[in-house]
C-alpha atoms as a PDB file:
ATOM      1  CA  UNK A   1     185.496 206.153 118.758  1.00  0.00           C
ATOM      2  CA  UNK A   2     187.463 204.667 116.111  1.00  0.00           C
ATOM      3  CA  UNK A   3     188.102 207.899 113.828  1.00  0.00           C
ATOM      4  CA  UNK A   4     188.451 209.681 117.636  1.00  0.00           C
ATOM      5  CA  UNK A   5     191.027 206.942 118.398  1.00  0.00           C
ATOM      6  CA  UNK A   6     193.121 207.370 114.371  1.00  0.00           C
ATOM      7  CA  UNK A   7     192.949 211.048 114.874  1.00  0.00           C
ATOM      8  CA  UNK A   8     194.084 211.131 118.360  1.00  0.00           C
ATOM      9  CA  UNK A   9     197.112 209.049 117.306  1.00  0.00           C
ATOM     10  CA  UNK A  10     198.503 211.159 114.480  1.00  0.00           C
ATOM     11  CA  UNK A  11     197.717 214.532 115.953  1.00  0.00           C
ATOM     12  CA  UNK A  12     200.913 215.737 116.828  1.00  0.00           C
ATOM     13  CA  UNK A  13     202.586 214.911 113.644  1.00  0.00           C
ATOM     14  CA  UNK A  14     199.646 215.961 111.599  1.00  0.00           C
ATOM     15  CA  UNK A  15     199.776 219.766 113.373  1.00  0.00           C
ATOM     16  CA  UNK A  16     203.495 220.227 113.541  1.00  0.00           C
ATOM     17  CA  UNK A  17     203.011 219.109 108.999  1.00  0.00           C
ATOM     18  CA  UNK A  18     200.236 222.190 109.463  1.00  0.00           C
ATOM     19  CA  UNK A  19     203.220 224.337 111.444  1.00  0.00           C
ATOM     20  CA  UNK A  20     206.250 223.225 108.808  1.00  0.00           C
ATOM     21  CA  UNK A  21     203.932 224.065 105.980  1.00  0.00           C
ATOM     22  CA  UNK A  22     202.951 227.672 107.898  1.00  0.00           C
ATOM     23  CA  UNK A  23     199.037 227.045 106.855  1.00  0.00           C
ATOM     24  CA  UNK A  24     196.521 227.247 109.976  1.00  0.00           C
ATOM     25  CA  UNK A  25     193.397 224.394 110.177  1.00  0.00           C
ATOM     26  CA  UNK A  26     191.206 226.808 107.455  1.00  0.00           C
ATOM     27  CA  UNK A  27     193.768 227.570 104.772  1.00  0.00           C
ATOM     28  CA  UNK A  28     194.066 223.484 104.923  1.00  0.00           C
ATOM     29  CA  UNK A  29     190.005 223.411 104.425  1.00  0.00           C
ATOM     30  CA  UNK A  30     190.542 225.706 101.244  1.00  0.00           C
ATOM     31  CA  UNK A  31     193.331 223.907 100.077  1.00  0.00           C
ATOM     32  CA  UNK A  32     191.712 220.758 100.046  1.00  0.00           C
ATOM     33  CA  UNK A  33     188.197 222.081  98.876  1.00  0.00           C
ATOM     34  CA  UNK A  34     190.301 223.738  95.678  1.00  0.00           C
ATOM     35  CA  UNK A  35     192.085 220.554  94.962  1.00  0.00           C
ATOM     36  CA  UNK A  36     188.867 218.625  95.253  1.00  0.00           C
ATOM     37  CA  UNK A  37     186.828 221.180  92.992  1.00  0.00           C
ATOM     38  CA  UNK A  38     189.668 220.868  90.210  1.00  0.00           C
ATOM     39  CA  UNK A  39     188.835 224.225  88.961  1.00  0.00           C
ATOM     40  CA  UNK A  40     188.795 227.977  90.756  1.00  0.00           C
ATOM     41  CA  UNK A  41     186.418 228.788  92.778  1.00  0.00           C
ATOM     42  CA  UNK A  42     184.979 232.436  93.899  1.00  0.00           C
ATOM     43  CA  UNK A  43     185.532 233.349  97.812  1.00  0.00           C
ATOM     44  CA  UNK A  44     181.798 233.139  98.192  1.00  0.00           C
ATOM     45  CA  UNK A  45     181.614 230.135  96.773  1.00  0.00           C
ATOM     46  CA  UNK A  46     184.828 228.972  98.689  1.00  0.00           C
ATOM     47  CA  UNK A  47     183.247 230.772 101.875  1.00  0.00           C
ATOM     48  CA  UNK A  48     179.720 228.841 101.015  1.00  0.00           C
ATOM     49  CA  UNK A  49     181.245 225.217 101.035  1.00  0.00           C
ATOM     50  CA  UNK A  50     183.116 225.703 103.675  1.00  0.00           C
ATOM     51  CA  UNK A  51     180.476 226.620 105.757  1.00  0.00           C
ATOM     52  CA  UNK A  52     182.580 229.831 107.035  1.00  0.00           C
ATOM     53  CA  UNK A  53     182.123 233.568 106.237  1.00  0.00           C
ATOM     54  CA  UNK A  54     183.608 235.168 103.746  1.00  0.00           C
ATOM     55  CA  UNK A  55     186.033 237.470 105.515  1.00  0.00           C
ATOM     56  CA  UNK A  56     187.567 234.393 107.463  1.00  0.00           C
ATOM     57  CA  UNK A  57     187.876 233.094 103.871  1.00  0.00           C
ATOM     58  CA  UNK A  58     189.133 235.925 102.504  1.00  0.00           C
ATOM     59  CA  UNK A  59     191.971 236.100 105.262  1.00  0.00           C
ATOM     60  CA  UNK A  60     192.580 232.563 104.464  1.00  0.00           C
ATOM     61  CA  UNK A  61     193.124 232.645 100.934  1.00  0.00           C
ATOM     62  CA  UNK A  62     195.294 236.321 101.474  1.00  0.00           C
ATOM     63  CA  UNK A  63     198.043 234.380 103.427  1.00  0.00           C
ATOM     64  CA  UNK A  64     197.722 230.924 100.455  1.00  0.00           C
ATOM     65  CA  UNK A  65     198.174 233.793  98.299  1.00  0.00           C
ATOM     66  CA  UNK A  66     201.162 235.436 100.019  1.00  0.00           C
ATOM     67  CA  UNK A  67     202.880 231.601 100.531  1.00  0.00           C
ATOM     68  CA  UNK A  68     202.243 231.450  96.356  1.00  0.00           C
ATOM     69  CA  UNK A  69     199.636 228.223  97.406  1.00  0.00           C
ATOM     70  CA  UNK A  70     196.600 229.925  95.657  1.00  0.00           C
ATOM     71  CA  UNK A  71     196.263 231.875  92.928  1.00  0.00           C
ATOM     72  CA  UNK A  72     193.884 234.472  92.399  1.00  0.00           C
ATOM     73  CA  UNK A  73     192.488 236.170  89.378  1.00  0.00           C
ATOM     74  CA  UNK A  74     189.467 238.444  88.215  1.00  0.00           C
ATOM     75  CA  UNK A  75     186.341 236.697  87.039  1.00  0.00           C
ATOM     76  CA  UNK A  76     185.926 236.892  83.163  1.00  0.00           C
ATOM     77  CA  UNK A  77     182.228 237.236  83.662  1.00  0.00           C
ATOM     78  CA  UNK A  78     182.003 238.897  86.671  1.00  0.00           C
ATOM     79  CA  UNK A  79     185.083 241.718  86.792  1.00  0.00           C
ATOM     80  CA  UNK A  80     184.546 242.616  90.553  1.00  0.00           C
ATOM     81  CA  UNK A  81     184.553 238.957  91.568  1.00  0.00           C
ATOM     82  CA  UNK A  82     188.014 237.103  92.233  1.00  0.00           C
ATOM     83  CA  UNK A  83     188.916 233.635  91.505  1.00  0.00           C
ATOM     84  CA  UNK A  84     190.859 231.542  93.062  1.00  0.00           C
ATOM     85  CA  UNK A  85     193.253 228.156  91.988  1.00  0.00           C
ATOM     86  CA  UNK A  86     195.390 225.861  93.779  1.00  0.00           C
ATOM     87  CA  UNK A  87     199.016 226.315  92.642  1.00  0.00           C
ATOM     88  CA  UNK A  88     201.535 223.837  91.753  1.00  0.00           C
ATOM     89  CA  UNK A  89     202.885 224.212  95.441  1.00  0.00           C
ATOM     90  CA  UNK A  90     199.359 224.654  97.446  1.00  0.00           C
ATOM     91  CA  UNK A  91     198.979 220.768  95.568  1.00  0.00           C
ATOM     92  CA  UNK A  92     201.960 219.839  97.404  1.00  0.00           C
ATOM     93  CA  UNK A  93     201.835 221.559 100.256  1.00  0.00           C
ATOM     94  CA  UNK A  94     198.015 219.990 100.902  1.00  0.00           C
ATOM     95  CA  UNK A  95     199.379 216.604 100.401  1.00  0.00           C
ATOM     96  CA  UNK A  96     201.904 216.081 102.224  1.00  0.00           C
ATOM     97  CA  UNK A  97     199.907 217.315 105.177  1.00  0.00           C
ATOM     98  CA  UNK A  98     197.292 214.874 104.075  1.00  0.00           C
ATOM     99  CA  UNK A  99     200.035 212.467 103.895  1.00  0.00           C
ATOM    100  CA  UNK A 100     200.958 212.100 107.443  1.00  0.00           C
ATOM    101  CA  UNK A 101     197.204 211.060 108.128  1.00  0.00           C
ATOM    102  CA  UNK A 102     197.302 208.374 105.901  1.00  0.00           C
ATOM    103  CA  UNK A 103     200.733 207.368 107.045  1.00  0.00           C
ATOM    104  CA  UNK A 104     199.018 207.133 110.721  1.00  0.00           C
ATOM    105  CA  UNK A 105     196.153 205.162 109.091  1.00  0.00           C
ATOM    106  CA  UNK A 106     198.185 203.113 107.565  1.00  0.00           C
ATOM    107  CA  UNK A 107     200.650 202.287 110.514  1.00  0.00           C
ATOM    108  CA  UNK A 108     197.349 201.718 112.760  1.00  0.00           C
ATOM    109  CA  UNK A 109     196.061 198.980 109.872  1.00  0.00           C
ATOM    110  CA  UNK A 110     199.536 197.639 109.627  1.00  0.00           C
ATOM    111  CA  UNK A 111     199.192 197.006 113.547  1.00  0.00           C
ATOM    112  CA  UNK A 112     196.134 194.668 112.971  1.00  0.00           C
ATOM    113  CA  UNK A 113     196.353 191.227 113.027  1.00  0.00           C
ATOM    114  CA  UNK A 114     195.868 189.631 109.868  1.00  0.00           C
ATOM    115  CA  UNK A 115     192.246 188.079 110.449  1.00  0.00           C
ATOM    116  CA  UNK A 116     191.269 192.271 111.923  1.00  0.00           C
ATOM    117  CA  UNK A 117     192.943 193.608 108.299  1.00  0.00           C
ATOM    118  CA  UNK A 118     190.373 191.355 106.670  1.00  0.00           C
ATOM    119  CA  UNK A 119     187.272 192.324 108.659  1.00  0.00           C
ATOM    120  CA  UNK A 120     187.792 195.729 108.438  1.00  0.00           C
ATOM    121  CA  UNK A 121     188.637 195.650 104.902  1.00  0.00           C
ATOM    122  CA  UNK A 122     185.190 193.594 104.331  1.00  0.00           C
ATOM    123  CA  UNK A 123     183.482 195.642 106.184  1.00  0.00           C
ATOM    124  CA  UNK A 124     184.946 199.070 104.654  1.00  0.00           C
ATOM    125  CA  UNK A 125     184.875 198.073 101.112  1.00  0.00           C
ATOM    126  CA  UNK A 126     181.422 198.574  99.968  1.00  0.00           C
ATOM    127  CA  UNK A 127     181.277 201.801 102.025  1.00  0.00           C
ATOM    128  CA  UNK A 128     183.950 203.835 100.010  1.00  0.00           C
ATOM    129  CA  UNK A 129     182.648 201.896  97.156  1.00  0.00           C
ATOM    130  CA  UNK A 130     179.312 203.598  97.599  1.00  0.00           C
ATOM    131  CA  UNK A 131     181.078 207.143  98.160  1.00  0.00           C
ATOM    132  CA  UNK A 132     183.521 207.592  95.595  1.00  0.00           C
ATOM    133  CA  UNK A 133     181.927 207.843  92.788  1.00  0.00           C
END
């Protein structure tokens, strides 16, 4: 209910950041999934991760491509297989959409009263301690 209740709240800035940027809900996946992976990726391995096939990724990555987010390039060990990079401007582009969902969380925390900041910090803490490595 919580993350339902964050989520709900920054919606419609977080799709009309999606609509200024012109990426749909999937190129965001692969931009996000590149910038996390910090080094290119193939399509199938892109399409694996993702959990999506390979010709939705492949669409995907064609427009990232097109909008100079992604960058693509052939597979020194593998000559038919592509790889693909997050630009200089796919980084930006994927954080400031990111961006306006942390600016929701942190208007929503900023809305807590003090002794609610604390408890939720407590409780939080240890948690994203755990899963960032």
């Amino acid at each position: 209910m919580f993350v339902k209740l964050l989520l709900r709240r920054s919606n419609p800035e977080f799709f009309a950041a999606l609509q200024d940027a012109e990426i749909s809900f999937t190129q965001l996946k692969c931009l996000g999934l590149l910038s996390d992976a910090g080094e290119p990726m193939s399509l199938g391995r892109l399409s694996e991760e993702l959990g999506l096939s390979l010709p939705a990724v492949s669409r995907a990555v064609d427009g990232l491509v097109q909008r100079g987010h992604v960058k693509r390039a052939e597979d020194p060990s593998d000559r038919r297989s592509k790889l693909v990079s997050l630009s200089a401007g796919g980084r930006v582009a994927y954080e400031r959409v990111v961006a306006v969902r942390i600016a929701a969380v942190n208007r929503f925390v900023e809305e807590l009263e003090p002794q609610e900041r604390d408890a939720l910090g407590a409780a939080l803490n240890p948690i994203v301690e755990r899963l960032n490595p």
